[in-house]
Protein backbone atom coordinates (compact mmCIF):
# COMPACT_ATOMS: atom_id res chain seq x y z
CA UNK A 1 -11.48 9.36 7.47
CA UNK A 2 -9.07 8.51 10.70
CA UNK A 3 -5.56 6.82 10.56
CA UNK A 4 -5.34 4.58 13.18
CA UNK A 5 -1.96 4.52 13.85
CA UNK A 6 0.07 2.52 17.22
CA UNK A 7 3.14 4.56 16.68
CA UNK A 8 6.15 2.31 18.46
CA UNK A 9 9.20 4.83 18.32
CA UNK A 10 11.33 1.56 18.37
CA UNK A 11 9.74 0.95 15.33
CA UNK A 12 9.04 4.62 13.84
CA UNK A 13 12.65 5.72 14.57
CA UNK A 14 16.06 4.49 11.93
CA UNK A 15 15.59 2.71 8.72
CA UNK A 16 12.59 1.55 7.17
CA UNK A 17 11.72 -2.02 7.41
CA UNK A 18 11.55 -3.48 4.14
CA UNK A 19 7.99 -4.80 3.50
CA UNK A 20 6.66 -7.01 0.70
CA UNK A 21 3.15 -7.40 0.10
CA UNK A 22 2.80 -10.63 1.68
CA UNK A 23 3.72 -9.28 4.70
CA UNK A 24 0.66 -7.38 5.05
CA UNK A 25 -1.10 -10.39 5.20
CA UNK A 26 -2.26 -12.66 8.44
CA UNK A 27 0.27 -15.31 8.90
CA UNK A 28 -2.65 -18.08 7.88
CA UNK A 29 -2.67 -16.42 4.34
CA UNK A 30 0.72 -16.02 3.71
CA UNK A 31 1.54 -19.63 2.75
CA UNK A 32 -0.79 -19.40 -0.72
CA UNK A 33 0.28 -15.97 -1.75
CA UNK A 34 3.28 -14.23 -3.71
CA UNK A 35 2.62 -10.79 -4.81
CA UNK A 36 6.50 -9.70 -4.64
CA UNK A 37 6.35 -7.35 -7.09
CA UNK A 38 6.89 -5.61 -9.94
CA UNK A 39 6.49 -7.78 -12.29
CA UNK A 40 3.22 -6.48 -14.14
CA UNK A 41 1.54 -10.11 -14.12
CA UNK A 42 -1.33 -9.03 -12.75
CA UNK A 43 -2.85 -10.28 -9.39
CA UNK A 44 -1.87 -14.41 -7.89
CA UNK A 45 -4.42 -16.56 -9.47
CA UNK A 46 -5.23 -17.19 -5.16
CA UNK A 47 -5.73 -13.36 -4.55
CA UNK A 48 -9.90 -13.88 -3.65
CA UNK A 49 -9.50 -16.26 -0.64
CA UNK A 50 -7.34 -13.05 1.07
CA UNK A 51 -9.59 -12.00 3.60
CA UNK A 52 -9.87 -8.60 5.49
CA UNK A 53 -7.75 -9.53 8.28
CA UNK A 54 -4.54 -7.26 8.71
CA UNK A 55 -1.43 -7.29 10.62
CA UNK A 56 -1.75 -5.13 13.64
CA UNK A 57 1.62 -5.96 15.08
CA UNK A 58 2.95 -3.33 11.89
CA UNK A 59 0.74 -0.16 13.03
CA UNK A 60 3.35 2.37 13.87
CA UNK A 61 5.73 0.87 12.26
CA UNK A 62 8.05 2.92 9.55
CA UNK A 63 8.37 0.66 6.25
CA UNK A 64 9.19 1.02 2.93
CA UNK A 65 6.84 -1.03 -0.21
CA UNK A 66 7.07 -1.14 -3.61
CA UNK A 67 4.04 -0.66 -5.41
CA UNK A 68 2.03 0.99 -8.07
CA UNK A 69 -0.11 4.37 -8.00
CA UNK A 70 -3.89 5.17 -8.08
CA UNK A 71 -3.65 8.49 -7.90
CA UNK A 72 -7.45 9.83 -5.53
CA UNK A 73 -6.73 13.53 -6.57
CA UNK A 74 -4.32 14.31 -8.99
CA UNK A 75 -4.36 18.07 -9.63
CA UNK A 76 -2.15 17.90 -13.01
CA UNK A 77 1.06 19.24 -10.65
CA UNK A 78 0.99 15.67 -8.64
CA UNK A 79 -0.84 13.74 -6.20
CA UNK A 80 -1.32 14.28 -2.71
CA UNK A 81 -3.33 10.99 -1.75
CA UNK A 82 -3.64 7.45 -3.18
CA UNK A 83 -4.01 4.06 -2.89
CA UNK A 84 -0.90 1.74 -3.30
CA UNK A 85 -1.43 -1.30 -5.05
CA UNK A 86 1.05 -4.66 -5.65
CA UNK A 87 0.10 -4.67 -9.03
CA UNK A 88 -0.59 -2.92 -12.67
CA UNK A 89 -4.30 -2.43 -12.99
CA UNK A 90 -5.45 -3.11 -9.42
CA UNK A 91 -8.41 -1.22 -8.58
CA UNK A 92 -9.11 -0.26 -12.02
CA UNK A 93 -10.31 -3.37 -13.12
CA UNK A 94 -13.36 -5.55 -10.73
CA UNK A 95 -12.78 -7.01 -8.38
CA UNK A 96 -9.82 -5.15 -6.59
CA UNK A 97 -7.59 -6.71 -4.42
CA UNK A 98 -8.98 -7.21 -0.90
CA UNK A 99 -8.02 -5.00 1.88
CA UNK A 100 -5.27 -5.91 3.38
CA UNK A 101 -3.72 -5.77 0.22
CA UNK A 102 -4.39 -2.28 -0.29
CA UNK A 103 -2.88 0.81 1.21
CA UNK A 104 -4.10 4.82 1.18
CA UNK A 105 -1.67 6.62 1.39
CA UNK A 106 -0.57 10.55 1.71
CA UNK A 107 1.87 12.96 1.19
CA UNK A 108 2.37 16.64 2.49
CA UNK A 109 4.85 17.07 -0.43
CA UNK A 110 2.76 16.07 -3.97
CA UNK A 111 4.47 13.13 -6.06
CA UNK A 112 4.37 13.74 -9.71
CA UNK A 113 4.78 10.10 -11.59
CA UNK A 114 7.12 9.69 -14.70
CA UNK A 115 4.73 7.65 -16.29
CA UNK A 116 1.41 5.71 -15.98
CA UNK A 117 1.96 2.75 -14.11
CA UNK A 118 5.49 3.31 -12.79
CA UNK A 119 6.57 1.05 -10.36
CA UNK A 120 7.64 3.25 -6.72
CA UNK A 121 8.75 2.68 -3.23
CA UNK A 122 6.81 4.60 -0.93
CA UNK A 123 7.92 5.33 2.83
CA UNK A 124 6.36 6.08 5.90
CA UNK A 125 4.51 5.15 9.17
CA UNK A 126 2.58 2.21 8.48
CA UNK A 127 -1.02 2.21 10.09
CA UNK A 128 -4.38 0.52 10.05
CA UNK A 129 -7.47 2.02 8.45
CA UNK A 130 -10.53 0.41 7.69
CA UNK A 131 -11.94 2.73 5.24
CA UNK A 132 -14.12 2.69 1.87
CA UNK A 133 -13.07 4.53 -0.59
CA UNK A 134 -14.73 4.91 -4.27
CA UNK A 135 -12.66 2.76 -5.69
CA UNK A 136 -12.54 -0.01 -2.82
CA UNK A 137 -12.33 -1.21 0.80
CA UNK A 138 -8.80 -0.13 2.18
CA UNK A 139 -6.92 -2.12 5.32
CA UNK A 140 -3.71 0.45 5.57
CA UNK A 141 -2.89 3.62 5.72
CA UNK A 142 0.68 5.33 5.28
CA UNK A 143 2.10 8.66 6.33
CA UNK A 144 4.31 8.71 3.39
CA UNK A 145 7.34 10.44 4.27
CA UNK A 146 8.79 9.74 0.21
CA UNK A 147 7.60 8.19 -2.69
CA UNK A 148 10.60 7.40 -5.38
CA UNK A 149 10.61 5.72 -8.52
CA UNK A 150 11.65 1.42 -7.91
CA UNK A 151 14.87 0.35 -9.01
């Protein structure tokens, strides 16, 4: 599995850039969607007409996203890879979200959760990754430099 990653270090470098999920989304799907986040709703009642499509202008870039975590192997210490979702139950239930509304993403460091479902910020570099995973088709991919509990 390859990250592709564009790193831009005037991007990479400073502050994370503050990304909600729309934001991952083409410009001609942003105008029917809202998945802000957290509010535990569940997906926008529009999710299926978001397509594959991703934002390649935000490969490389460092960002910060709130999200919840499906952990890909937690080892009863923490997790060291998983797939951040914008909502509760994404991924779990059928269908998952598409894509580009789905990131993988992993941590030298593993994150333990609080509890099941927590909502977290994750930061990192941003990239693109078309990948498959067992649980579903991913768009991004993140380097995550810290994963800490929303608030």
């Amino acid at each position: 599995m390859t990250f592709l990653i564009n790193r831009h270090p005037a991007f990479a470098a400073g502050e994370p850039r503050d990304l909600l999920w729309e934001d991952l989304l083409p410009e001609i799907d942003r105008a029917s969607q809202s998945t802000s986040l957290p509010d535990n709703s569940g997906p926008p009642p529009e999710q299926s007409i978001v397509g594959k499509d991703v934002v390649h202008e935000l490969a490389g870039t460092r960002i910060r996203i709130p999200g919840y975590i499906i952990p890909l192997d937690y080892n009863g210490e923490g997790v060291k890879e998983l797939i951040l979702v914008p909502y509760v139950g994404a991924c779990i239930h059928v269908p998952p979200p598409p894509p580009n509304q789905l990131i993988l993403v992993r941590i030298a460091q593993s994150y333990n959760p609080r509890e099941m479902f927590e909502p977290v910020y994750v930061t990192g570099i941003l990239g693109i990754l078309e990948e498959e995973t067992d649980l579903a088709e991913v768009g991004y991919s993140l380097e995550a430099e810290a994963i800490t509990p929303y608030e």
